[in-house]
PDB file of N, CA and C in Angstrom:
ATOM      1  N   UNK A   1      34.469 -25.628 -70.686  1.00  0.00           N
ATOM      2  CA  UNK A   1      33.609 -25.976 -69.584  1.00  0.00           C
ATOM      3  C   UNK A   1      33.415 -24.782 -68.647  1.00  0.00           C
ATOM      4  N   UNK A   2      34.009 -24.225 -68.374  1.00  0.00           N
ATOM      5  CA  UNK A   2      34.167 -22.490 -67.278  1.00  0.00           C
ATOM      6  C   UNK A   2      33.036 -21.639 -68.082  1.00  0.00           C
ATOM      7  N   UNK A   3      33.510 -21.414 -69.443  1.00  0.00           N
ATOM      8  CA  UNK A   3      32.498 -20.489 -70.132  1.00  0.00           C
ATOM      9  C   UNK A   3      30.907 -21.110 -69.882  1.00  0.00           C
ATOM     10  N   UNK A   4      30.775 -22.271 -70.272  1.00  0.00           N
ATOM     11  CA  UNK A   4      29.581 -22.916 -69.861  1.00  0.00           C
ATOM     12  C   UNK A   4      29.302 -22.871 -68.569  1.00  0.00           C
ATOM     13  N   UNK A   5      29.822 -22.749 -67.326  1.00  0.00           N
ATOM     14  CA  UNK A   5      29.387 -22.668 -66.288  1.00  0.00           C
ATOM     15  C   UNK A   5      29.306 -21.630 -65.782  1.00  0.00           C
ATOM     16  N   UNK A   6      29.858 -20.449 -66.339  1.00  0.00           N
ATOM     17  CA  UNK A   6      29.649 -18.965 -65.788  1.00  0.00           C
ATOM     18  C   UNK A   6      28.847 -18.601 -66.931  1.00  0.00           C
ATOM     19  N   UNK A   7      28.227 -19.114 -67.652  1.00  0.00           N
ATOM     20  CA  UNK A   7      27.258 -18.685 -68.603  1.00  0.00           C
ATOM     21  C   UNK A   7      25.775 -19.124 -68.069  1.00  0.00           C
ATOM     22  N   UNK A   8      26.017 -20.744 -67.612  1.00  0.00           N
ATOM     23  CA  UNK A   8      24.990 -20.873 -66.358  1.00  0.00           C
ATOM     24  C   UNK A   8      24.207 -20.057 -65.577  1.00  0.00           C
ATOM     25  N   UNK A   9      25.232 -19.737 -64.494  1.00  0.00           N
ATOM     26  CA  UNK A   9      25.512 -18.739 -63.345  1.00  0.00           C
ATOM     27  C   UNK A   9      25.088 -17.325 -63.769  1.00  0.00           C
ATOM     28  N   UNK A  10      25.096 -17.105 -64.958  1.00  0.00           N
ATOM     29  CA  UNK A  10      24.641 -15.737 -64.941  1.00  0.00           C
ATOM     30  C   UNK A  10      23.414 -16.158 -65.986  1.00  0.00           C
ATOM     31  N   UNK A  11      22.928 -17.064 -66.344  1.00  0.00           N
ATOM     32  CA  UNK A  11      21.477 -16.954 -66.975  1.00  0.00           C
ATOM     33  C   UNK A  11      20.872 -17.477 -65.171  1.00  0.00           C
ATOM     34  N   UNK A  12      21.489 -18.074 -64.513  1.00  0.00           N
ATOM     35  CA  UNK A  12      20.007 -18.376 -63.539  1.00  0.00           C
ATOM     36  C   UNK A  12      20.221 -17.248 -62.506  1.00  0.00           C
ATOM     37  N   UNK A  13      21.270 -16.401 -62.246  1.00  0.00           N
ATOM     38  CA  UNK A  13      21.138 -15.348 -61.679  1.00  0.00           C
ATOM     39  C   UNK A  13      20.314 -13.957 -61.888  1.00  0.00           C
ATOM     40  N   UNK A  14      20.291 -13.810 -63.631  1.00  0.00           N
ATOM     41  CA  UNK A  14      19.675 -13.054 -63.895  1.00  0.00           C
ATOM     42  C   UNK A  14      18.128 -13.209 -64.313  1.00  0.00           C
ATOM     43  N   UNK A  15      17.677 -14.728 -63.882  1.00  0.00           N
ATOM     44  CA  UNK A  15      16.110 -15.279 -63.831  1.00  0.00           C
ATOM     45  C   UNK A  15      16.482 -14.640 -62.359  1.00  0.00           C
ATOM     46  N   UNK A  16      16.339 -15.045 -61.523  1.00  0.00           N
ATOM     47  CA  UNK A  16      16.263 -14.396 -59.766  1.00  0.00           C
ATOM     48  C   UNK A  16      16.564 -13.261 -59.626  1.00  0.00           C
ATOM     49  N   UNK A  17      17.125 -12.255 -60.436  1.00  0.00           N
ATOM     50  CA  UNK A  17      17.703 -10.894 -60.183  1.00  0.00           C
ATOM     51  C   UNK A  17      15.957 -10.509 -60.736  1.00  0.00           C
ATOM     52  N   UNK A  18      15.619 -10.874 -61.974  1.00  0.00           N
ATOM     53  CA  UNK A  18      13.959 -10.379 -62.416  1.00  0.00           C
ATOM     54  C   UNK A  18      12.899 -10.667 -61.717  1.00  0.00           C
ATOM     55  N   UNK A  19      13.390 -12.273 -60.722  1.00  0.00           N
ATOM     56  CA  UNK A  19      12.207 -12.210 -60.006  1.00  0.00           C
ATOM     57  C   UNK A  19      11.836 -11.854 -59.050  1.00  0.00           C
ATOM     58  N   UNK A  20      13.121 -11.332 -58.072  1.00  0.00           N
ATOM     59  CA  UNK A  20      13.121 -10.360 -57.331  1.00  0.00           C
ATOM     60  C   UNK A  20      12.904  -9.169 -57.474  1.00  0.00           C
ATOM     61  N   UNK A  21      13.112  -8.265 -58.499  1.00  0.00           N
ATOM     62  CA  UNK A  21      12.295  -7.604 -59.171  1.00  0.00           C
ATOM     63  C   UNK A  21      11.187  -7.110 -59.362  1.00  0.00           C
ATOM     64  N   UNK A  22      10.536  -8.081 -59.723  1.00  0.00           N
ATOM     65  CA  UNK A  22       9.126  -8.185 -60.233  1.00  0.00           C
ATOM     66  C   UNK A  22       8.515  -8.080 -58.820  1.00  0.00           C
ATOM     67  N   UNK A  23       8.495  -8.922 -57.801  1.00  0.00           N
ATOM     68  CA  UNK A  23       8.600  -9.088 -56.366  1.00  0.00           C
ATOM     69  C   UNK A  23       8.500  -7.585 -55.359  1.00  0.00           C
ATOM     70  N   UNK A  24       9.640  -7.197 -55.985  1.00  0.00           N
ATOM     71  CA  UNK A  24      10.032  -5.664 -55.302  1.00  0.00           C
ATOM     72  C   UNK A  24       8.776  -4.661 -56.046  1.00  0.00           C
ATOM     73  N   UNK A  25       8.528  -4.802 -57.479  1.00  0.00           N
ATOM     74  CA  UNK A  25       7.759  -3.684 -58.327  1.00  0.00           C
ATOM     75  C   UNK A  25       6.153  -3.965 -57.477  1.00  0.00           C
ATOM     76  N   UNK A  26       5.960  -4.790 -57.352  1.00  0.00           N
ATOM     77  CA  UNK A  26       4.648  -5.051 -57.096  1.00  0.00           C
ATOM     78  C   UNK A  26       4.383  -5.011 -55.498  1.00  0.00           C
ATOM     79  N   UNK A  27       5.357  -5.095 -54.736  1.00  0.00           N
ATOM     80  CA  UNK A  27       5.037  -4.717 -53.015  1.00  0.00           C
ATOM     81  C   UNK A  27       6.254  -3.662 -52.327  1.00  0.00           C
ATOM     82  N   UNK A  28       6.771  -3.308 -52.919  1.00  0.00           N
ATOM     83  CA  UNK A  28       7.755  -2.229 -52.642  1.00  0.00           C
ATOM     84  C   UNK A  28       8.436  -2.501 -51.730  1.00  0.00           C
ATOM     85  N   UNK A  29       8.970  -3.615 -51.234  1.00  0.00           N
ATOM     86  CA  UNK A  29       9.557  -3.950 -49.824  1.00  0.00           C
ATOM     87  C   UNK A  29      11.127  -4.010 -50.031  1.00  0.00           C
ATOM     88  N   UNK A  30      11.643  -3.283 -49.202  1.00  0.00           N
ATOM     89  CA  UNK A  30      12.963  -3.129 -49.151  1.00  0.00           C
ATOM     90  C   UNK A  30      13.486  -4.317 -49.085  1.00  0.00           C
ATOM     91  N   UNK A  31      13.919  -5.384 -48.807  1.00  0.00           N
ATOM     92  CA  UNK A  31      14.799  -5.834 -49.013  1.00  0.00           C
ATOM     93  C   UNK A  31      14.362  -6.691 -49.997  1.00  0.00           C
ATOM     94  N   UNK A  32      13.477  -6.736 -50.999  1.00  0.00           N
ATOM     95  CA  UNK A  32      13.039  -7.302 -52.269  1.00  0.00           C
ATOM     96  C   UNK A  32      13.991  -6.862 -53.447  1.00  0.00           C
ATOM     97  N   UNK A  33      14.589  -5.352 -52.843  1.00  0.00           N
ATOM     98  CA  UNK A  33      15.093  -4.404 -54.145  1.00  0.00           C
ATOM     99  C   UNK A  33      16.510  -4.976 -53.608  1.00  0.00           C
ATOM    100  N   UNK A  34      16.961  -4.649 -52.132  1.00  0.00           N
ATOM    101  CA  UNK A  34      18.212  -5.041 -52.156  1.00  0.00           C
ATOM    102  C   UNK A  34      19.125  -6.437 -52.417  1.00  0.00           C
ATOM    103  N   UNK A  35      17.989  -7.230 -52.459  1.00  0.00           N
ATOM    104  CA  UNK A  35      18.232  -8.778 -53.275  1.00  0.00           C
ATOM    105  C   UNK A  35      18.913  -8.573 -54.647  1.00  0.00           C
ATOM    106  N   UNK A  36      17.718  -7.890 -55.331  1.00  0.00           N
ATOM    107  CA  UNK A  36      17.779  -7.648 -56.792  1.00  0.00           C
ATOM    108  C   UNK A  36      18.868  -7.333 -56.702  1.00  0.00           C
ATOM    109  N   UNK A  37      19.401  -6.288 -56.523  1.00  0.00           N
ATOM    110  CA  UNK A  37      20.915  -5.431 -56.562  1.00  0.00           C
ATOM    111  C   UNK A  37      21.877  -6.603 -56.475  1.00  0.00           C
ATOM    112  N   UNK A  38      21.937  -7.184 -55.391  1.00  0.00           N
ATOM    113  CA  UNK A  38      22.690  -8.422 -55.214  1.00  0.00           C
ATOM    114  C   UNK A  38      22.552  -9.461 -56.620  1.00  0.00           C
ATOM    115  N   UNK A  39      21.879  -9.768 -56.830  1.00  0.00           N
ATOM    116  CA  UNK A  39      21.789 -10.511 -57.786  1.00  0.00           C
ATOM    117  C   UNK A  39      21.997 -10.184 -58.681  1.00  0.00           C
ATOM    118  N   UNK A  40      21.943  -8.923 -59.447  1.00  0.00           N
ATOM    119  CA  UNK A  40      22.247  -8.246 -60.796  1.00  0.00           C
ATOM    120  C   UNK A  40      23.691  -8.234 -60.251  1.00  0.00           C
ATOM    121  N   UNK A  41      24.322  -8.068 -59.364  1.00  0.00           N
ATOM    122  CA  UNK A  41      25.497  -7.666 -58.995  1.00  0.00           C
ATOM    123  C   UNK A  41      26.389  -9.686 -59.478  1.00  0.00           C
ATOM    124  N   UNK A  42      26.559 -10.188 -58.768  1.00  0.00           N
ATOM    125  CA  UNK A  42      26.316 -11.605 -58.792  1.00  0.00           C
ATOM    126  C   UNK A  42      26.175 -11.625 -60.378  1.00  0.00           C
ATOM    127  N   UNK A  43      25.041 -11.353 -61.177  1.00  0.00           N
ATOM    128  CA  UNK A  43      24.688 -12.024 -62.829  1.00  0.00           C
ATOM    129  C   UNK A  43      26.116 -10.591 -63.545  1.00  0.00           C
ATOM    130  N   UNK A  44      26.418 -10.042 -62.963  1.00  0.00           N
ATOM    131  CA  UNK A  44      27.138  -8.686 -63.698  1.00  0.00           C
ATOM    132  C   UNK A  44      28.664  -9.948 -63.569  1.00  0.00           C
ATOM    133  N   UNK A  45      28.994  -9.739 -62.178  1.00  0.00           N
ATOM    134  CA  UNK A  45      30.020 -10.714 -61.763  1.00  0.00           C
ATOM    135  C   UNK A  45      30.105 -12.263 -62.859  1.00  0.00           C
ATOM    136  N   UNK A  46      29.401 -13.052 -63.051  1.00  0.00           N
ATOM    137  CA  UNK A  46      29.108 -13.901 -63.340  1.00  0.00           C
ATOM    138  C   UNK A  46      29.740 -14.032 -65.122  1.00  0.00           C
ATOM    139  N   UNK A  47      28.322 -12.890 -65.578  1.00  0.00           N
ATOM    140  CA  UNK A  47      28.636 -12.465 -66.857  1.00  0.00           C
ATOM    141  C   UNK A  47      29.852 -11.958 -67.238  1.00  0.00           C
ATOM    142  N   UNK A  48      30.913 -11.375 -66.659  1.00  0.00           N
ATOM    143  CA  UNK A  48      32.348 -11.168 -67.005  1.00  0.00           C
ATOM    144  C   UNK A  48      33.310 -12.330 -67.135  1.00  0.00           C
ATOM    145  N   UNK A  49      32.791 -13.223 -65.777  1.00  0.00           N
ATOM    146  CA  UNK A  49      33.749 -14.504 -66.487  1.00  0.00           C
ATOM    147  C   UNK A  49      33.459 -15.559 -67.315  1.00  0.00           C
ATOM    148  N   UNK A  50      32.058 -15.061 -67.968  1.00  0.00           N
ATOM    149  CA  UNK A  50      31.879 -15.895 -69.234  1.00  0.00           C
ATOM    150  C   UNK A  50      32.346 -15.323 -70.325  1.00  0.00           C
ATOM    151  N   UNK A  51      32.605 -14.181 -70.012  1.00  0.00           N
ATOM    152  CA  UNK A  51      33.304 -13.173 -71.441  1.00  0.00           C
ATOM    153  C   UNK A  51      35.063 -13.380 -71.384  1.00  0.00           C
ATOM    154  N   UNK A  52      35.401 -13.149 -70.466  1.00  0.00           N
ATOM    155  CA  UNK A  52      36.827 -13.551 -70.176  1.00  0.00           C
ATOM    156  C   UNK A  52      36.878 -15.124 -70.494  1.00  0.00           C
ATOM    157  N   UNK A  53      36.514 -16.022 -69.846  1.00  0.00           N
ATOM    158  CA  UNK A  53      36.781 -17.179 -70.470  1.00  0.00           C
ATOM    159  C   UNK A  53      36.683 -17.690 -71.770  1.00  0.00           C
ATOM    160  N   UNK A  54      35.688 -16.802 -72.076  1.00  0.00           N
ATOM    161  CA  UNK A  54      35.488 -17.201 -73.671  1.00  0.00           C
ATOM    162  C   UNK A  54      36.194 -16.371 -74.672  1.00  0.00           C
ATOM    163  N   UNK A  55      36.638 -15.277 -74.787  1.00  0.00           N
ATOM    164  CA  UNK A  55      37.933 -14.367 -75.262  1.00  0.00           C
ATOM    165  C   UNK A  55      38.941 -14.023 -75.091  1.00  0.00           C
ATOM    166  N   UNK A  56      39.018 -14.789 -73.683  1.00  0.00           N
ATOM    167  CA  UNK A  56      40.247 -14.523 -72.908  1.00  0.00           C
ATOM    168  C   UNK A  56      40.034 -13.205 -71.475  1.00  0.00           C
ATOM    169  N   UNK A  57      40.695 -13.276 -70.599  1.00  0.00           N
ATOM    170  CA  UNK A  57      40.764 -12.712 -69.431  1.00  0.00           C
ATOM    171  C   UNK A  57      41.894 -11.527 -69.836  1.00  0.00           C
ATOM    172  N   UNK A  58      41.225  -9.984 -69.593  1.00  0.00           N
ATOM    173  CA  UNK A  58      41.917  -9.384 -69.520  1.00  0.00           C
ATOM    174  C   UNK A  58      41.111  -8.273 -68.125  1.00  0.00           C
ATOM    175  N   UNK A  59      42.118  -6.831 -68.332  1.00  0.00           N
ATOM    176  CA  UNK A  59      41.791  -6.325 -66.457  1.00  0.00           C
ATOM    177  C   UNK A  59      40.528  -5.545 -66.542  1.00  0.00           C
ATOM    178  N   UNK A  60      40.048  -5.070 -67.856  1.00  0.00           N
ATOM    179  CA  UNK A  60      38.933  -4.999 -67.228  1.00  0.00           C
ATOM    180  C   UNK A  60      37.567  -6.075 -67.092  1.00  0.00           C
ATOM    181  N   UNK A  61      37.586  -7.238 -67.854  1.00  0.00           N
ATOM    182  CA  UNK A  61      36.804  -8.308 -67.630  1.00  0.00           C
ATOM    183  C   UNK A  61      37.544  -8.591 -65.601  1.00  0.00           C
ATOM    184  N   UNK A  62      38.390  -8.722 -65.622  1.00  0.00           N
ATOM    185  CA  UNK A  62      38.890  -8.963 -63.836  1.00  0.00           C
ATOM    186  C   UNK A  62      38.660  -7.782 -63.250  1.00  0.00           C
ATOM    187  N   UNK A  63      38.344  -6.685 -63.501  1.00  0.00           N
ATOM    188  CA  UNK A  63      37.924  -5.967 -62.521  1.00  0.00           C
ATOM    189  C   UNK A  63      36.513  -5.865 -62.458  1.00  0.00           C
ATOM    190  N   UNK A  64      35.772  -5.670 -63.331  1.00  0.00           N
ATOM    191  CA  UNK A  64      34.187  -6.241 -63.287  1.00  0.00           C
ATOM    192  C   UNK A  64      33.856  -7.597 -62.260  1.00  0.00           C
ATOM    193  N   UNK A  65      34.582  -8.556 -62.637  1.00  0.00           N
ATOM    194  CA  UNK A  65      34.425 -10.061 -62.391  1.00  0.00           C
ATOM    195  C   UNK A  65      34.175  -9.917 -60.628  1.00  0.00           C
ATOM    196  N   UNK A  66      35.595  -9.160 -60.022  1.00  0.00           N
ATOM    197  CA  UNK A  66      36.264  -8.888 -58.996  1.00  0.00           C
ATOM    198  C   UNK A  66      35.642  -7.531 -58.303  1.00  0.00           C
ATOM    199  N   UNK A  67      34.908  -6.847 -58.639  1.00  0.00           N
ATOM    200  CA  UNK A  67      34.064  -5.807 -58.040  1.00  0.00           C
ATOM    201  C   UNK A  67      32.516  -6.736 -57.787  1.00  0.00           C
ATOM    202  N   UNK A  68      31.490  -6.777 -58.825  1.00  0.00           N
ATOM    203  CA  UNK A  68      30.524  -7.210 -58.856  1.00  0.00           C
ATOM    204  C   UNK A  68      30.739  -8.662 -58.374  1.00  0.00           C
ATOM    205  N   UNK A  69      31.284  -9.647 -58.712  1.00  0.00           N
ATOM    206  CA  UNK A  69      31.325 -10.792 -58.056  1.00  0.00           C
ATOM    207  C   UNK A  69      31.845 -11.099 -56.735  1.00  0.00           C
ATOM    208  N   UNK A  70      32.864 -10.460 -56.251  1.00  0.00           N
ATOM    209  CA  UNK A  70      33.595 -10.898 -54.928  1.00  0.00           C
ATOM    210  C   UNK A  70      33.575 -10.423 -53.602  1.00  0.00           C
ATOM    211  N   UNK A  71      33.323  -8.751 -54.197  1.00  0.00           N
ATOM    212  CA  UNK A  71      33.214  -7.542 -53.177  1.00  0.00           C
ATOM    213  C   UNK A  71      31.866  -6.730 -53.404  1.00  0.00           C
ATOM    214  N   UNK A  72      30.842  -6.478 -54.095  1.00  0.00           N
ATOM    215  CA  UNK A  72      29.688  -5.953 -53.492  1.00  0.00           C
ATOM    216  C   UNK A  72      28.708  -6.580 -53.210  1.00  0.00           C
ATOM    217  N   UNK A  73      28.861  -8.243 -54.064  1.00  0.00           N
ATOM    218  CA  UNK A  73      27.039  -8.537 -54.527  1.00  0.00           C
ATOM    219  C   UNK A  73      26.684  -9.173 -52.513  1.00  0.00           C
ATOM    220  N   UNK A  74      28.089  -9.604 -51.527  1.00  0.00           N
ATOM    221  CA  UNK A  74      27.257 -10.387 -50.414  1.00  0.00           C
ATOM    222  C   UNK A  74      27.029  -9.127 -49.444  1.00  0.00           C
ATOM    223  N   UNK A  75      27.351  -7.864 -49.396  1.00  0.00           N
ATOM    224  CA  UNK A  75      26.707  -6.630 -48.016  1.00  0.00           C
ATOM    225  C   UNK A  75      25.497  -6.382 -49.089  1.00  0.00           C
ATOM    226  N   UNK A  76      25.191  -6.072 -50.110  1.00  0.00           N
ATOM    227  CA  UNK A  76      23.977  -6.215 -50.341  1.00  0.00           C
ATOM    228  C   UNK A  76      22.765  -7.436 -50.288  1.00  0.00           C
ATOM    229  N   UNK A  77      23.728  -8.525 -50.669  1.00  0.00           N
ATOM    230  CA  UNK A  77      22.253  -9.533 -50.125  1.00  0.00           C
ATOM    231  C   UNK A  77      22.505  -9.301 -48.883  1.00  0.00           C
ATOM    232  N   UNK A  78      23.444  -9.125 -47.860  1.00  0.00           N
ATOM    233  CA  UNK A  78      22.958  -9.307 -46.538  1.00  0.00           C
ATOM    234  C   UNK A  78      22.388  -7.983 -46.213  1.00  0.00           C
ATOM    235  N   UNK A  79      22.077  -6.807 -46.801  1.00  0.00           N
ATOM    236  CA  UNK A  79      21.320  -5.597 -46.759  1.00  0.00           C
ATOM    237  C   UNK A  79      19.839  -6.633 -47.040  1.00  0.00           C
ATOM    238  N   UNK A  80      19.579  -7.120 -47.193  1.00  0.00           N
ATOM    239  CA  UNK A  80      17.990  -7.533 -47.815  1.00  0.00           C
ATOM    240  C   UNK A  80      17.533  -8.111 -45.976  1.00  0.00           C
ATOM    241  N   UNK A  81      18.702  -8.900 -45.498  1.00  0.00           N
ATOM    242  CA  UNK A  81      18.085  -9.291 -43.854  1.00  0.00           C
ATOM    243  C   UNK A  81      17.980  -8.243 -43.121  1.00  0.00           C
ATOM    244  N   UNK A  82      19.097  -7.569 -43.141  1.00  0.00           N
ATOM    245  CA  UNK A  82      18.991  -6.340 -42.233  1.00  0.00           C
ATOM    246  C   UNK A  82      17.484  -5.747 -42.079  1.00  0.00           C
ATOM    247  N   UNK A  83      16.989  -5.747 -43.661  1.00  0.00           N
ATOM    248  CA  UNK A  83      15.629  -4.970 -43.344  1.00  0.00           C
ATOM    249  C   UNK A  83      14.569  -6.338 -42.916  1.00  0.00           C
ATOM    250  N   UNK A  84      14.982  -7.362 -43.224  1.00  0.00           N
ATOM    251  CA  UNK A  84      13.787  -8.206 -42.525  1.00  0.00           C
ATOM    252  C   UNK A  84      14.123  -8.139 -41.180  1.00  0.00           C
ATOM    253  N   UNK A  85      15.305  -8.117 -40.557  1.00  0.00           N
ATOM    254  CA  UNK A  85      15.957  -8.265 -39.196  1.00  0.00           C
ATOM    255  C   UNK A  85      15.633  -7.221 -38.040  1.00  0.00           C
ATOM    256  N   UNK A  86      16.036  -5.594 -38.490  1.00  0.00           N
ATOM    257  CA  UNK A  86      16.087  -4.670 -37.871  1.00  0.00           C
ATOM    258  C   UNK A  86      14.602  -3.656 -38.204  1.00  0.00           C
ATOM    259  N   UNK A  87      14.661  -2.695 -37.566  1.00  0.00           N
ATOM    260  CA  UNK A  87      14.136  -2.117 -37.664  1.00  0.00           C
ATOM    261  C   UNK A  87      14.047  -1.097 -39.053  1.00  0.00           C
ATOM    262  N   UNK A  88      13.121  -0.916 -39.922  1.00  0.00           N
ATOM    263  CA  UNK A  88      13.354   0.054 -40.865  1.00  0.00           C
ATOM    264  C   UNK A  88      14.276   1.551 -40.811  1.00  0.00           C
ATOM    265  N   UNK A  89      14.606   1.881 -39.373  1.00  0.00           N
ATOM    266  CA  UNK A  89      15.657   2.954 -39.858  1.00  0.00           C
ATOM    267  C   UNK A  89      16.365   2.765 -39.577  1.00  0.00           C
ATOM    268  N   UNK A  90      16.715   2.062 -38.542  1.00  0.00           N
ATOM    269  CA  UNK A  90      18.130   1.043 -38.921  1.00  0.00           C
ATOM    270  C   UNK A  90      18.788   0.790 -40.211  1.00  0.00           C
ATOM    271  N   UNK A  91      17.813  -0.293 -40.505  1.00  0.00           N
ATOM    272  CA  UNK A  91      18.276  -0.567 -41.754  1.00  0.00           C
ATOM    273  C   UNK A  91      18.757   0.201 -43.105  1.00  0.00           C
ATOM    274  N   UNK A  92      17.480   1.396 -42.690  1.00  0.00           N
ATOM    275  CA  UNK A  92      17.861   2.365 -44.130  1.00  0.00           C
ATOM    276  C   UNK A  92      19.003   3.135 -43.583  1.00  0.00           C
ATOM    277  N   UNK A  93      19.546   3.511 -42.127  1.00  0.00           N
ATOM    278  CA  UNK A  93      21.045   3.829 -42.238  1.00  0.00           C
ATOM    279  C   UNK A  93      21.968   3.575 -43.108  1.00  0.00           C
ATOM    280  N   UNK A  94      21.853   1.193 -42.314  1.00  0.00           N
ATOM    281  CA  UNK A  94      22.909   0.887 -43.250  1.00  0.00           C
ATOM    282  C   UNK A  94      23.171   0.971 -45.204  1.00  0.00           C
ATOM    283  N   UNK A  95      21.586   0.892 -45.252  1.00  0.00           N
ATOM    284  CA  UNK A  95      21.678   1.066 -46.343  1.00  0.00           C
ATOM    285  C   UNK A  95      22.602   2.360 -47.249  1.00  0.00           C
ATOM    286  N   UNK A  96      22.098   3.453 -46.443  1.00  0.00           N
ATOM    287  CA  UNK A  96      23.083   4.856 -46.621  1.00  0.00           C
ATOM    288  C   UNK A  96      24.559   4.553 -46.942  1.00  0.00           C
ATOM    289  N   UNK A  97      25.168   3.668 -45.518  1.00  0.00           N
ATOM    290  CA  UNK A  97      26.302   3.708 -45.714  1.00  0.00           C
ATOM    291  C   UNK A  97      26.520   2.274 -46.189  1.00  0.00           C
ATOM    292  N   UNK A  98      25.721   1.429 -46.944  1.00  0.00           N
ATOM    293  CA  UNK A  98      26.639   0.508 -48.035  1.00  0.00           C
ATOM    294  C   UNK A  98      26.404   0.918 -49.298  1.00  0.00           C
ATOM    295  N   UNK A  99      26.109   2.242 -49.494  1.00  0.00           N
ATOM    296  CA  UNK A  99      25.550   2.938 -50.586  1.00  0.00           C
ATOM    297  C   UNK A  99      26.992   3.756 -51.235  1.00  0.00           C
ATOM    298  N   UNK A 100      27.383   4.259 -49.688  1.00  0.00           N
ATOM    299  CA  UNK A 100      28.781   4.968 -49.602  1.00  0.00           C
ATOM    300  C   UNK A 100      29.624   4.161 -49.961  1.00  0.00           C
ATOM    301  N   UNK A 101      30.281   3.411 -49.105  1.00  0.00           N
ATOM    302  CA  UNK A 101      31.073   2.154 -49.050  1.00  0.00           C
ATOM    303  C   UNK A 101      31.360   1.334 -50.674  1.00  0.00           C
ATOM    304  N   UNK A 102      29.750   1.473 -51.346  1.00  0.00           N
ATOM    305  CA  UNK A 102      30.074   0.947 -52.720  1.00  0.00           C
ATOM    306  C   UNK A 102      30.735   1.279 -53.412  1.00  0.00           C
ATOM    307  N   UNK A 103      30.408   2.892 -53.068  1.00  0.00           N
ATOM    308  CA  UNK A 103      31.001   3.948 -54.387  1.00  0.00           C
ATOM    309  C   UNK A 103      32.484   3.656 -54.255  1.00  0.00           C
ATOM    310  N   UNK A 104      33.251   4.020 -52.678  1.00  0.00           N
ATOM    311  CA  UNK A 104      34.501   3.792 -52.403  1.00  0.00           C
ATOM    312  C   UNK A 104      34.954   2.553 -53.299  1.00  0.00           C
ATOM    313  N   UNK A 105      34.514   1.275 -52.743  1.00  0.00           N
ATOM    314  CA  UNK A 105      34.936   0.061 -53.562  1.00  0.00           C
ATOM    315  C   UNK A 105      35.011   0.181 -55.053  1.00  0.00           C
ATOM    316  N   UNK A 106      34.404   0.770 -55.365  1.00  0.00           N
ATOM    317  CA  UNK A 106      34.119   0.674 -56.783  1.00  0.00           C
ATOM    318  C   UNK A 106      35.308   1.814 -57.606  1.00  0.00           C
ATOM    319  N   UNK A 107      35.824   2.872 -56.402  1.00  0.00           N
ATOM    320  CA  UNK A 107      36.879   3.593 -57.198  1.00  0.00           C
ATOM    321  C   UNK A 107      38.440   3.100 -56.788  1.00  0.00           C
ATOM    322  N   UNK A 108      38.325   2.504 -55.767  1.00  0.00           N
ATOM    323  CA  UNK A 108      39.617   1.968 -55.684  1.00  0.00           C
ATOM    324  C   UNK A 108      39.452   0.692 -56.742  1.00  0.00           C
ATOM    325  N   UNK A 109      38.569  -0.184 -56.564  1.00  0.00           N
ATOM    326  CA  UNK A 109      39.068  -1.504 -57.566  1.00  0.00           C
ATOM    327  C   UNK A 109      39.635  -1.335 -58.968  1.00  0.00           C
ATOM    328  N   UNK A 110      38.212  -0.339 -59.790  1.00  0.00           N
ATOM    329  CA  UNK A 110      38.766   0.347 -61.084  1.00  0.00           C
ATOM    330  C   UNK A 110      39.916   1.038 -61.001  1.00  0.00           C
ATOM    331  N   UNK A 111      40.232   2.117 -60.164  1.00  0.00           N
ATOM    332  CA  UNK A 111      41.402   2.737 -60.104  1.00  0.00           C
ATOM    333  C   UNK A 111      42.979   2.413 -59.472  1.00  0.00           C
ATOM    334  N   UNK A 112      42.679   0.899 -58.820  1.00  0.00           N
ATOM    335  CA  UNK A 112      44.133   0.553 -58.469  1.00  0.00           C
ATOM    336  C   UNK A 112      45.006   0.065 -58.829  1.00  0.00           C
ATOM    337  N   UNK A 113      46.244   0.016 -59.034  1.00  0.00           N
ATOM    338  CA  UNK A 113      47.582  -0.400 -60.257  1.00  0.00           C
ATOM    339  C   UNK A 113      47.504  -1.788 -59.548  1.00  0.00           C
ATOM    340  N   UNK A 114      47.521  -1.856 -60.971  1.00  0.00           N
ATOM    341  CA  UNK A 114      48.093  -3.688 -61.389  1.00  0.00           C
ATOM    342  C   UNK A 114      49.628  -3.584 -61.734  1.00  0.00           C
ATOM    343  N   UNK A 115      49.869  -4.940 -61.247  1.00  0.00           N
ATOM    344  CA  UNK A 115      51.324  -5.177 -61.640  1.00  0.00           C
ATOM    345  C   UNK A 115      50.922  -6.892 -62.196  1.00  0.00           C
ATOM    346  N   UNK A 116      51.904  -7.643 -63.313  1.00  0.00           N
ATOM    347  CA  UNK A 116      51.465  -8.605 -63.580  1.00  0.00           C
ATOM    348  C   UNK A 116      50.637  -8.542 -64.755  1.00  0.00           C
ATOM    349  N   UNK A 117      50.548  -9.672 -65.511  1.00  0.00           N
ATOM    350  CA  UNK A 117      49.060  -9.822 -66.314  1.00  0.00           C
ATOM    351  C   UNK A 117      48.199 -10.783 -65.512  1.00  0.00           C
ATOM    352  N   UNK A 118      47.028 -10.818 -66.334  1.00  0.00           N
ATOM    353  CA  UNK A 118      45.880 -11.857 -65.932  1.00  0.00           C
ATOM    354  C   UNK A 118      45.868 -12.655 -67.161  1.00  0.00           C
ATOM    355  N   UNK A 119      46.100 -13.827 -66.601  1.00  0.00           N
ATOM    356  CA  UNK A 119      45.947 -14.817 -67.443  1.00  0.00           C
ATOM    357  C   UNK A 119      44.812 -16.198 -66.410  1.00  0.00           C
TER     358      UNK A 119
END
């Protein structure tokens, strides 16, 4: 039942990750793209724990799962208000620095010791 529901979760995430997309290709509006990101981020997230559940959970299916699902995909959807919210250079600041901020996240999660298995 998990595999089926994170198999869900990442087929209707990755319909909204395209149609945001498509959305973004055709009017170029910033926070059209930073949706997308979110959402591919979210269907990336998604898609790991249908692979882990269905072969079993190991660290790098949990660190995918646990990067893209837990910790980047919500400062990027909330990057998509910012630009409806603030002003465009505002926004493309923050954008700068959740651009930064990702990279960071993204080398500590991959790169930090586990102790334990994942089961």
């Amino acid at each position: 039942m998990n595999a089926a529901l994170a198999a869900a979760a990442t087929l209707v995430a990755t319909a909204f990750a395209l149609s945001t997309l498509d959305r973004w290709l055709r009017r170029r509006r910033p926070h059209d793209l930073a949706w997308t990101v979110s959402l591919a981020l979210f269907a990336l997230g998604a898609g790991a724990m249908w692979w882990a559940e269905s072969v079993g959970w190991n660290l790098g299916a949990f660190r995918i799962f646990y990067l893209a699902g837990a910790i980047l995909n919500v400062p990027w959807l909330a990057l998509g208000t910012v630009y409806l919210l603030a002003e465009r250079r505002v926004a493309d600041r923050v954008r700068t620095w959740l651009v930064l901020v990702s990279g960071f996240a993204v080398g500590v999660v991959l790169f930090a010791p586990t102790h334990g298995g994942i089961s």
